[in-house]
N, C-alpha and C. Protein backbone atom coordinates (compact mmCIF):
# COMPACT_ATOMS: atom_id res chain seq x y z
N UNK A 1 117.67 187.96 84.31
CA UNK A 1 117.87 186.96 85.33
C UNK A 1 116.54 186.46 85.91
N UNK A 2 115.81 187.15 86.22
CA UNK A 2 114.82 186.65 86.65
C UNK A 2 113.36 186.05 85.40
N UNK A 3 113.55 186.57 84.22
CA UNK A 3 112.84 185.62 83.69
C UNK A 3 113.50 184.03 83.18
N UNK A 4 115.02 183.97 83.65
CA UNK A 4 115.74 182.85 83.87
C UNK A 4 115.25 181.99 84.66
N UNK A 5 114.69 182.80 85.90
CA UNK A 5 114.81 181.91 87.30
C UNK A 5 113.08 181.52 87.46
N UNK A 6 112.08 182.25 86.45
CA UNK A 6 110.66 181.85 85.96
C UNK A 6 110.38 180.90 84.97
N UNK A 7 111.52 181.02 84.55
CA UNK A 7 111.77 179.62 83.51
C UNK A 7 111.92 178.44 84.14
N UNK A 8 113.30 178.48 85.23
CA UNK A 8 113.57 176.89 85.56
C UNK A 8 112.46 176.88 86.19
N UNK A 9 111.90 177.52 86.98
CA UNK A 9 111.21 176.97 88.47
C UNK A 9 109.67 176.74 87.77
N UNK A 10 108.88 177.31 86.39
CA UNK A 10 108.41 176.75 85.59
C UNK A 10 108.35 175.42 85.05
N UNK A 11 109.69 175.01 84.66
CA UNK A 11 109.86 173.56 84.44
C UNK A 11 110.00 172.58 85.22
N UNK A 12 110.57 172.54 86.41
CA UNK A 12 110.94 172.09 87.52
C UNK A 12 109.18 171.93 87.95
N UNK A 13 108.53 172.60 87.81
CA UNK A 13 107.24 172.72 89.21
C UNK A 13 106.22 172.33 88.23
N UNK A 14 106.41 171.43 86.58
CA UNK A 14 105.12 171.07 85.71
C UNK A 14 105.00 169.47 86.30
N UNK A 15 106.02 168.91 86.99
CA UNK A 15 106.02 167.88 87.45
C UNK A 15 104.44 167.68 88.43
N UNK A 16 104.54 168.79 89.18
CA UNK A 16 103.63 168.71 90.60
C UNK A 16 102.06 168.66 90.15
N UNK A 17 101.98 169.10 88.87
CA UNK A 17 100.62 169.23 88.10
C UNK A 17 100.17 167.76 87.57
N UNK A 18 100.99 167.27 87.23
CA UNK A 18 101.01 165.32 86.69
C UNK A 18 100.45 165.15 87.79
N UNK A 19 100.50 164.87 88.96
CA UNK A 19 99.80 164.31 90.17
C UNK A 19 98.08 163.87 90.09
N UNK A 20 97.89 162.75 90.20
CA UNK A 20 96.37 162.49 90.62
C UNK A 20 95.98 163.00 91.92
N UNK A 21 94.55 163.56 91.83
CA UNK A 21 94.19 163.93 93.10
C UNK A 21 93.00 162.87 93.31
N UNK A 22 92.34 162.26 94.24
CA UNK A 22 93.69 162.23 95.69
C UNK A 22 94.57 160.85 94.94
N UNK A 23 95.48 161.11 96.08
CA UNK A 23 96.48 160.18 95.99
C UNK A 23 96.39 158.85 96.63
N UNK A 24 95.77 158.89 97.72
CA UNK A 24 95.29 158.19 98.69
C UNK A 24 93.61 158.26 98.95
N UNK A 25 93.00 156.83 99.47
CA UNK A 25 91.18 157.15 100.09
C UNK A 25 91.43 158.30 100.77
N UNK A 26 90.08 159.28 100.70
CA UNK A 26 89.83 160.11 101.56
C UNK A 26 88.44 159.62 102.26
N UNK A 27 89.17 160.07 103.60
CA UNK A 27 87.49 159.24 104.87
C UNK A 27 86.97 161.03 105.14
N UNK A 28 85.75 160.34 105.00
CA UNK A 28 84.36 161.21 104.68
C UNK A 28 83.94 161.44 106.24
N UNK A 29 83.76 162.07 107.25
CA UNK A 29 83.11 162.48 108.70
C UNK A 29 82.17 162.66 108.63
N UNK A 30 80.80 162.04 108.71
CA UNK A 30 79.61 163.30 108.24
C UNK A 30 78.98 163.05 110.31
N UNK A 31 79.15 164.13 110.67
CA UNK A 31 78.55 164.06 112.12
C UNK A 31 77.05 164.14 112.17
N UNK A 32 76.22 163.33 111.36
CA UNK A 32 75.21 163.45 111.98
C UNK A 32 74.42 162.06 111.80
N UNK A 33 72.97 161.59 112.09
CA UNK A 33 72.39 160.04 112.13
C UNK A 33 72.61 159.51 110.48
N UNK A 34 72.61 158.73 110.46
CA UNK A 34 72.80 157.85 109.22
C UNK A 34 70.97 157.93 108.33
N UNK A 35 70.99 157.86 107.27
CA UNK A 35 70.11 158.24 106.62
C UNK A 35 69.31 159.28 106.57
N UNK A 36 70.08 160.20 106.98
CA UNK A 36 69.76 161.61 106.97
C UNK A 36 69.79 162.54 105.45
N UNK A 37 69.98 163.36 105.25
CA UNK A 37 70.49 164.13 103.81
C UNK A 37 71.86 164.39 103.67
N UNK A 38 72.41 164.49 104.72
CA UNK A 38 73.93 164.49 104.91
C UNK A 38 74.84 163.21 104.48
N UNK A 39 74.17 162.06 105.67
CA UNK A 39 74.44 160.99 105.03
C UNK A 39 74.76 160.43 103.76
N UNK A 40 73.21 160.33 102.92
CA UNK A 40 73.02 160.20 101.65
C UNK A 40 73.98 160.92 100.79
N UNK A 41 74.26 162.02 100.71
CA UNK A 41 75.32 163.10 100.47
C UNK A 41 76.66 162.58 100.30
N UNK A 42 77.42 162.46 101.68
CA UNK A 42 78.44 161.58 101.90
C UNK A 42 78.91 160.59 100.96
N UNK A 43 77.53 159.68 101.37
CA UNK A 43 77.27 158.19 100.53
C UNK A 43 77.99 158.55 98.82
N UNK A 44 76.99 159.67 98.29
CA UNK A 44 77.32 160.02 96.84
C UNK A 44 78.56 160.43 96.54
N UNK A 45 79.31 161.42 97.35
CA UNK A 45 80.72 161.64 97.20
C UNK A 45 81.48 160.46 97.77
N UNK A 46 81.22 159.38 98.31
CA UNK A 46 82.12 158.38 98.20
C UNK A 46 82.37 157.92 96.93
N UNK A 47 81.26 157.91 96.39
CA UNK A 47 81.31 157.16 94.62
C UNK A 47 82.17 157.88 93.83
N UNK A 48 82.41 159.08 94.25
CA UNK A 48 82.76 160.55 93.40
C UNK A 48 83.90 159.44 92.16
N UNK A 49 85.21 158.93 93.26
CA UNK A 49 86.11 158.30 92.47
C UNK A 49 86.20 157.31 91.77
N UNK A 50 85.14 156.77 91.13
CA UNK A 50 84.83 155.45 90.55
C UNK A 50 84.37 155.85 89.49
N UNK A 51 84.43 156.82 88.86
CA UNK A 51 84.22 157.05 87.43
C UNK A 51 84.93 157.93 86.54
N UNK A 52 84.27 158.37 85.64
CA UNK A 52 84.99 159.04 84.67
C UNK A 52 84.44 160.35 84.21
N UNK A 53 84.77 161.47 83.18
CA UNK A 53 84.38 162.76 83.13
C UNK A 53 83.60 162.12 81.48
N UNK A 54 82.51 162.44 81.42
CA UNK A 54 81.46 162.37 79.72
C UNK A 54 80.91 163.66 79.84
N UNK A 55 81.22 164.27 78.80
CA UNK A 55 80.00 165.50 78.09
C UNK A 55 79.13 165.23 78.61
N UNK A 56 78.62 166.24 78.83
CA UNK A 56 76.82 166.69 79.08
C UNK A 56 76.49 165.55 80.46
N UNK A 57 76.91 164.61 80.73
CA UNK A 57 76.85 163.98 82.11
C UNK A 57 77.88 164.18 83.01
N UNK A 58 77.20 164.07 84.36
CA UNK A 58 78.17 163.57 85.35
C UNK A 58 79.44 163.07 85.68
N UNK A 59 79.42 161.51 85.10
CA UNK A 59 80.52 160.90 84.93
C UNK A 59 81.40 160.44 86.11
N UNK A 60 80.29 160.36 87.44
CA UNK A 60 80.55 159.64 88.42
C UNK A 60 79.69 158.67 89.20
N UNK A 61 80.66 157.77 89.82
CA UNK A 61 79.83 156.88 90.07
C UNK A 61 80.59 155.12 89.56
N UNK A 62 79.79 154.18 89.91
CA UNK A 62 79.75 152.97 89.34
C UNK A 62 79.17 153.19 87.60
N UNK A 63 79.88 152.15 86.99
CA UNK A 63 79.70 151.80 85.79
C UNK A 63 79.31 152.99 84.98
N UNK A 64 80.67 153.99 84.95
CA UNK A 64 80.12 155.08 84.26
C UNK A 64 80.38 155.22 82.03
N UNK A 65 80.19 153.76 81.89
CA UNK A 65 80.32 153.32 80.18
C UNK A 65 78.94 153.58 80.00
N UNK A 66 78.04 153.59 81.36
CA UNK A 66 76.30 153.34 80.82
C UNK A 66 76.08 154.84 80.73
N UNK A 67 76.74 155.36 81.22
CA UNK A 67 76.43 156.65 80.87
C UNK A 67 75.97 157.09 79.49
N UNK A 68 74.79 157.96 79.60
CA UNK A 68 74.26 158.58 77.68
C UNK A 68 74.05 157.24 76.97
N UNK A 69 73.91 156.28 77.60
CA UNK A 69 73.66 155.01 76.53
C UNK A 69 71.56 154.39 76.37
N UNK A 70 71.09 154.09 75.91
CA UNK A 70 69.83 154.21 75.14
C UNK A 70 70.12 152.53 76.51
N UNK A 71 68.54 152.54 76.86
CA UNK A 71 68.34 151.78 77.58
C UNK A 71 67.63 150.49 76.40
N UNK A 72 66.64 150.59 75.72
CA UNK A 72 66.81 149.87 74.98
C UNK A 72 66.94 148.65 74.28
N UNK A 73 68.34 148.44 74.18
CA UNK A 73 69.61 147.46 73.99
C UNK A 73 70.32 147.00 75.15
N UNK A 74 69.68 147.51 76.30
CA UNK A 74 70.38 146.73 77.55
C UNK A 74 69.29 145.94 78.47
N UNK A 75 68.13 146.34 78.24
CA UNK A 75 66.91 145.57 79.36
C UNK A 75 66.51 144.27 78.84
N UNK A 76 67.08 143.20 80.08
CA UNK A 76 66.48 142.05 79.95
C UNK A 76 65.18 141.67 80.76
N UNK A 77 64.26 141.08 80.39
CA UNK A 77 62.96 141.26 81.18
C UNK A 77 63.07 139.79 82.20
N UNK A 78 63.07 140.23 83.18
CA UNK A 78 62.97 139.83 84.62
C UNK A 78 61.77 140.04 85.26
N UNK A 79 61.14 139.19 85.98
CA UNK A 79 60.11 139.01 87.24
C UNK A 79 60.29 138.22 88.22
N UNK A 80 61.54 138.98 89.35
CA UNK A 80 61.76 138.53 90.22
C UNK A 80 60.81 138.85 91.41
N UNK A 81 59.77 140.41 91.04
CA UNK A 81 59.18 141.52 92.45
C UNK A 81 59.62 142.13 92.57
N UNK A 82 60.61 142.79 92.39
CA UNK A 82 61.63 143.80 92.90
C UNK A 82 61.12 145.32 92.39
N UNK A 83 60.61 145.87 93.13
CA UNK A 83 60.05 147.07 92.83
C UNK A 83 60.65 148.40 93.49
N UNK A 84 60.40 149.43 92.90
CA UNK A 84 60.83 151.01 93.52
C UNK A 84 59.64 151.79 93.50
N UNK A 85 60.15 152.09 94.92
CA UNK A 85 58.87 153.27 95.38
C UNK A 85 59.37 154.92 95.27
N UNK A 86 59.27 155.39 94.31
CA UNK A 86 60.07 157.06 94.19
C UNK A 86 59.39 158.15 95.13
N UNK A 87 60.22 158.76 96.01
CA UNK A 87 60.06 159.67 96.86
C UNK A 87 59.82 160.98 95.93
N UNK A 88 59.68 161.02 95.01
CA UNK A 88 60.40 162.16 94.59
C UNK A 88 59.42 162.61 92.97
N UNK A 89 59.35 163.68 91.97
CA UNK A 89 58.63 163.78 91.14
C UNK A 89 59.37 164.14 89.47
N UNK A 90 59.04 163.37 88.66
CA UNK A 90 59.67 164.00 87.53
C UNK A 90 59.09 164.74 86.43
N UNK A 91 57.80 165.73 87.21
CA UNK A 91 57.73 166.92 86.51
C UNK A 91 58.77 167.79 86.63
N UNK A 92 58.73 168.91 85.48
CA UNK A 92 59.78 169.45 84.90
C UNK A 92 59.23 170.59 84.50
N UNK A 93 58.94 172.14 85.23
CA UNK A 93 58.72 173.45 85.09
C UNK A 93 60.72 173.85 84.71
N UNK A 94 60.53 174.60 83.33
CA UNK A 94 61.79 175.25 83.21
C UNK A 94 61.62 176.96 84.04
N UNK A 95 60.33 177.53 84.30
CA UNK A 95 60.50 178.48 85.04
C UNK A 95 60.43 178.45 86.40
N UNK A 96 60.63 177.20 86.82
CA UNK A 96 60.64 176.90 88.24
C UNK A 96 62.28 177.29 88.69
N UNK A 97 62.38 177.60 89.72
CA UNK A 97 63.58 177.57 90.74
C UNK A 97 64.18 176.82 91.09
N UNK A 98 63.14 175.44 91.11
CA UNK A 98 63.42 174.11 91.03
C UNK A 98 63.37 172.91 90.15
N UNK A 99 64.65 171.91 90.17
CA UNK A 99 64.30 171.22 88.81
C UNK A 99 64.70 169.29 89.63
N UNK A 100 63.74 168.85 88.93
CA UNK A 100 63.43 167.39 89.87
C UNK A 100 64.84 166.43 89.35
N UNK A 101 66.07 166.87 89.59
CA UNK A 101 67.32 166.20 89.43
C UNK A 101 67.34 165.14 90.51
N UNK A 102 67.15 164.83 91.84
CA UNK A 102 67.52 163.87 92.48
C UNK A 102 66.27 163.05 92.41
N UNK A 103 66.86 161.87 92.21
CA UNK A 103 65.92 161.13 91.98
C UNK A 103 66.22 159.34 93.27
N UNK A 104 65.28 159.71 94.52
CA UNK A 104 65.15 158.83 95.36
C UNK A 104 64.58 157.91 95.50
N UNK A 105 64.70 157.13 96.49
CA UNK A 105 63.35 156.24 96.96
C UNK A 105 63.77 154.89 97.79
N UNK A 106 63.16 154.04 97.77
CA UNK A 106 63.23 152.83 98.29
C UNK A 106 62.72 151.33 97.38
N UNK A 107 64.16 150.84 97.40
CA UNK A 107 63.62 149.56 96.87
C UNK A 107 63.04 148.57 97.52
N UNK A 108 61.69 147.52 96.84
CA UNK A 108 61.21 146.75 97.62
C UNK A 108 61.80 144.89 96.58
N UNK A 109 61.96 144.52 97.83
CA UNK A 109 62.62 143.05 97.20
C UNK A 109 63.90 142.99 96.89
N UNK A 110 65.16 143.64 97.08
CA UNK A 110 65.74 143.34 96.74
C UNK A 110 66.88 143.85 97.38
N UNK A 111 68.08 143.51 97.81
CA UNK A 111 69.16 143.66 98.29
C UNK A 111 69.48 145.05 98.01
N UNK A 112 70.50 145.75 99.07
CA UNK A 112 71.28 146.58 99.21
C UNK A 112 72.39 146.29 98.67
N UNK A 113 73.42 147.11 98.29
CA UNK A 113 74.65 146.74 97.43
C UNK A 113 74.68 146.85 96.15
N UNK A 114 73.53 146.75 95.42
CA UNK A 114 73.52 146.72 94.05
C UNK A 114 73.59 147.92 93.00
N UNK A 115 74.47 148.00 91.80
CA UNK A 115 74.22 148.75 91.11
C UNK A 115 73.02 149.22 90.15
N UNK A 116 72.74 150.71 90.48
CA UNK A 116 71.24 151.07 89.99
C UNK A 116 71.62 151.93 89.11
N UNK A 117 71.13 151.74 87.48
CA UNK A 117 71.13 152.77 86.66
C UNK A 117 69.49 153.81 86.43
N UNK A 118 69.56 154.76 86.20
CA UNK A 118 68.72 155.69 86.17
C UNK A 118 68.46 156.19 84.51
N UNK A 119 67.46 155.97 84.61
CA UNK A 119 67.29 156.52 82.67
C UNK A 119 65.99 157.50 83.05
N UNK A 120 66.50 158.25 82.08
CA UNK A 120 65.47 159.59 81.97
C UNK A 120 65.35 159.87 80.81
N UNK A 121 63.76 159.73 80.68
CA UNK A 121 63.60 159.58 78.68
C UNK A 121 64.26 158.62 77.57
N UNK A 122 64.30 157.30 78.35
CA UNK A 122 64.85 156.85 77.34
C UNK A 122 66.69 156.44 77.59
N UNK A 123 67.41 157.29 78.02
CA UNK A 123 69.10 157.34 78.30
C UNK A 123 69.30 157.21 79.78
N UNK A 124 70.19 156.76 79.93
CA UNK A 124 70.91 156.28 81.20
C UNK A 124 71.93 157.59 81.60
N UNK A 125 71.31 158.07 82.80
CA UNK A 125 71.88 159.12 83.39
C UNK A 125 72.75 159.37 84.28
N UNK A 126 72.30 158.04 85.08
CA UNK A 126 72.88 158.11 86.68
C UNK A 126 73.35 156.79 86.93
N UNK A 127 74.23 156.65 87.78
CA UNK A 127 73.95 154.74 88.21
C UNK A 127 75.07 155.19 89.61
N UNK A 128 74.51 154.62 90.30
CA UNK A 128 74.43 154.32 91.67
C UNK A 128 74.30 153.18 92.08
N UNK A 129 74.68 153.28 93.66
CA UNK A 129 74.86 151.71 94.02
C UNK A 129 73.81 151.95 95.35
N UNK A 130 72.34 150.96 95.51
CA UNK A 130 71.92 151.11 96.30
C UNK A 130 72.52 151.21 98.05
N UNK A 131 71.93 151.03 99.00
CA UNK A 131 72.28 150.93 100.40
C UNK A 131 71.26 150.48 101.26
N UNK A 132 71.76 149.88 101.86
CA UNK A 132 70.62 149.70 103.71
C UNK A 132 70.40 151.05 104.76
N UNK A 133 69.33 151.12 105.05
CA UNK A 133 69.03 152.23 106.32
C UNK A 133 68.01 151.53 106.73
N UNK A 134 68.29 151.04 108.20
CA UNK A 134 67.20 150.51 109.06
C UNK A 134 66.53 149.34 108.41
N UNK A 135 67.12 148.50 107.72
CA UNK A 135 66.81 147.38 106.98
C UNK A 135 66.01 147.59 105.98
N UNK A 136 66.10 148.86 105.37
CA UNK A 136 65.40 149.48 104.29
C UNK A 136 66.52 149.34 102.64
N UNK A 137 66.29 148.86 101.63
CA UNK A 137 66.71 149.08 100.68
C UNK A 137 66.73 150.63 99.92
N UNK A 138 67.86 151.55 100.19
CA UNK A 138 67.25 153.20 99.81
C UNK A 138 67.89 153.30 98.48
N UNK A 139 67.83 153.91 97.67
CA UNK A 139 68.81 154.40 96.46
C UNK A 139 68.59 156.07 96.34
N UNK A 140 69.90 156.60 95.78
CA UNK A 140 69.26 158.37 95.76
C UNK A 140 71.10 158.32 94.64
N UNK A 141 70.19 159.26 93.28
CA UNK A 141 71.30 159.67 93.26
C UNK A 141 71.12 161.87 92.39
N UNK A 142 71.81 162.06 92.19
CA UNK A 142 71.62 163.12 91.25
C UNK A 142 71.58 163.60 89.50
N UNK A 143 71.15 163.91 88.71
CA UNK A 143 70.53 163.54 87.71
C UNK A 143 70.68 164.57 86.80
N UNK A 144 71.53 164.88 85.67
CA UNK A 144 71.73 166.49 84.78
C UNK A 144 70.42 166.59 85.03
N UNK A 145 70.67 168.49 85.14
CA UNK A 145 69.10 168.64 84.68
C UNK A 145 68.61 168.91 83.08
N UNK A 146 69.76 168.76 82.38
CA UNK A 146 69.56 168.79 80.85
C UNK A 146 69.23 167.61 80.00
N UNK A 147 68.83 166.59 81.15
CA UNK A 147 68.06 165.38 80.59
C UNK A 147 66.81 165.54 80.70
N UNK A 148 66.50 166.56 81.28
CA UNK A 148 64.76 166.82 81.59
C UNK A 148 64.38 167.30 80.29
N UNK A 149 62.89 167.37 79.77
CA UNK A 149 62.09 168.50 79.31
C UNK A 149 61.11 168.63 79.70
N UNK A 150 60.55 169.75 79.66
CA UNK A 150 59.29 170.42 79.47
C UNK A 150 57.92 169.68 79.98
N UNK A 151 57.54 169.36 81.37
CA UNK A 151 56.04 168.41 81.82
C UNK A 151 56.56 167.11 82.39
N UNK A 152 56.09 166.49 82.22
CA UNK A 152 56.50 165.22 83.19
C UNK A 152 57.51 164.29 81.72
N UNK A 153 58.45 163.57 82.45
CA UNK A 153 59.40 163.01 82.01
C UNK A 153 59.11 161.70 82.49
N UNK A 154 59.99 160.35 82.13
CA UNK A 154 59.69 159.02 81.82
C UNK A 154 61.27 158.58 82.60
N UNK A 155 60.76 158.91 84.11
CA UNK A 155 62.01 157.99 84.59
C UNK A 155 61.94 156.80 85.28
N UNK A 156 62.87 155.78 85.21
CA UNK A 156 62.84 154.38 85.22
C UNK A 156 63.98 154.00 86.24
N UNK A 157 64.11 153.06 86.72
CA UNK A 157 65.26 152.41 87.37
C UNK A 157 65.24 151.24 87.21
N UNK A 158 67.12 150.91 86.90
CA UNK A 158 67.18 148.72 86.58
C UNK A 158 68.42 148.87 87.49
N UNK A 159 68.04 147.54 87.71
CA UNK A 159 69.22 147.01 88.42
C UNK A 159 70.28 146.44 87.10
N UNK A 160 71.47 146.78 87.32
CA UNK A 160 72.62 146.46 86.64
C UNK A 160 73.22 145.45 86.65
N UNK A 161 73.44 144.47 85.93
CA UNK A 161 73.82 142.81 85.96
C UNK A 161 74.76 142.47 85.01
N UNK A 162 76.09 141.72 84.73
CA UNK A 162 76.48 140.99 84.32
C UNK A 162 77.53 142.36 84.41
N UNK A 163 78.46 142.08 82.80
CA UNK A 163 79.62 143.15 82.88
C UNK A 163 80.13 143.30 81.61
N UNK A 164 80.79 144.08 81.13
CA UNK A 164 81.23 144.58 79.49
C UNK A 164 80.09 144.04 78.32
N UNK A 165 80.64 143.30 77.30
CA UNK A 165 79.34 143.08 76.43
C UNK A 165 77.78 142.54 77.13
N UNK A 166 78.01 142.16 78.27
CA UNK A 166 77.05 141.22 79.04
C UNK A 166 76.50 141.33 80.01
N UNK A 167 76.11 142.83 80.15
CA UNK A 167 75.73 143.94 81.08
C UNK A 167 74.34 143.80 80.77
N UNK A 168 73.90 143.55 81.08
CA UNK A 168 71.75 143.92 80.98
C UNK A 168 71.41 144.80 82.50
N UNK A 169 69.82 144.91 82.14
CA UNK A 169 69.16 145.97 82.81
C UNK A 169 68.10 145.05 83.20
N UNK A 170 67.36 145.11 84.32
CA UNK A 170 66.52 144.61 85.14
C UNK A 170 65.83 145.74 85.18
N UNK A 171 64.38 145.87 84.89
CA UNK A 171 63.92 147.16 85.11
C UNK A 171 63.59 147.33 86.82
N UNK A 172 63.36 148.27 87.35
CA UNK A 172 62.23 147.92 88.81
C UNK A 172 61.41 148.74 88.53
N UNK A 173 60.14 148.33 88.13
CA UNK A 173 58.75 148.96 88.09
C UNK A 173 58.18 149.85 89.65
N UNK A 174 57.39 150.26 89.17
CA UNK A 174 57.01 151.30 90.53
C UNK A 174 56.25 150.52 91.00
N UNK A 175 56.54 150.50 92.78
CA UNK A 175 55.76 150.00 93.84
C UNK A 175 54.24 150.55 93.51
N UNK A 176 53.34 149.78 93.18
CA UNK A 176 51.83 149.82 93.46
C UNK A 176 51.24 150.15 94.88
């Protein structure tokens, strides 16, 4: 009888597993000043639901098809000014404690709102959607650390333009 009654309530309860999570927006509280680390944080798990799950990446975020894709075949060369100033370093000690995955900074010239892809060595890792703080253009996102190797690495940021076959890359060169 009772592996009867583990049976129905088995079948009966595979329904509740079909469910998307969430079902509904979830609103984010972060109690503290805006452009803080918390903030920024926040900011990134808002994106959480706008993408998809890829091997060996992330798979969240805006425009997550660029994901693992060879930059390449997507950069159209632009000179609008639009430059990035990186807070941040992409040396790469594997016996370090620490490994240079977030990759920040501030854009100069160019609007808030925009989608930013991140290539490291060559492949597109990350893409994010910049923001305003204090009339500052900021971008930050997080970065496998199995795109790194060994000494300093070759990371880049473009702004993301057009859409399906007609998607190009804007590079933003580093603020001088």
């Amino acid at each position: 009888m009772k592996r009867i009654a583990a049976l129905v309530l088995a079948l009966f309860s595979a329904g509740a597993f079909a469910q998307t999570y969430p079902s509904k927006p979830i609103r984010i509280v972060v109690p503290y000043a805006a452009g803080g680390t918390s903030d920024i944080l926040a900011r990134q798990i808002g994106l959480f639901g706008e993408g998809n799950d890829s091997p060996g990446l992330f798979g969240i975020g805006p425009r997550p098809e660029l994901l693992g894709e060879p930059v390449d075949g997507l950069v159209a060369a632009t000179d609008d000014g639009a430059t990035f100033e990186s807070y941040g370093t992409s040396d790469y000690d594997p016996a370090s404690p620490l490994a240079p995955v977030r990759v920040y900074g501030r854009i100069h010239g160019a609007p808030p709102g925009q989608d930013v892809a991140i290539a490291v060595n060559g492949r597109i890792v990350a893409v994010t959607r910049s923001f305003s703080h204090d009339g500052e253009t900021l971008v930050t996102a997080v970065t496998p650390e199995d795109a790194y190797r060994p000494g300093t690495n070759n990371v880049r940021l473009f702004v993301v333009e057009g859409s399906g076959d007609a998607t190009t890359l804007a590079e933003l060169p580093p603020a001088s």
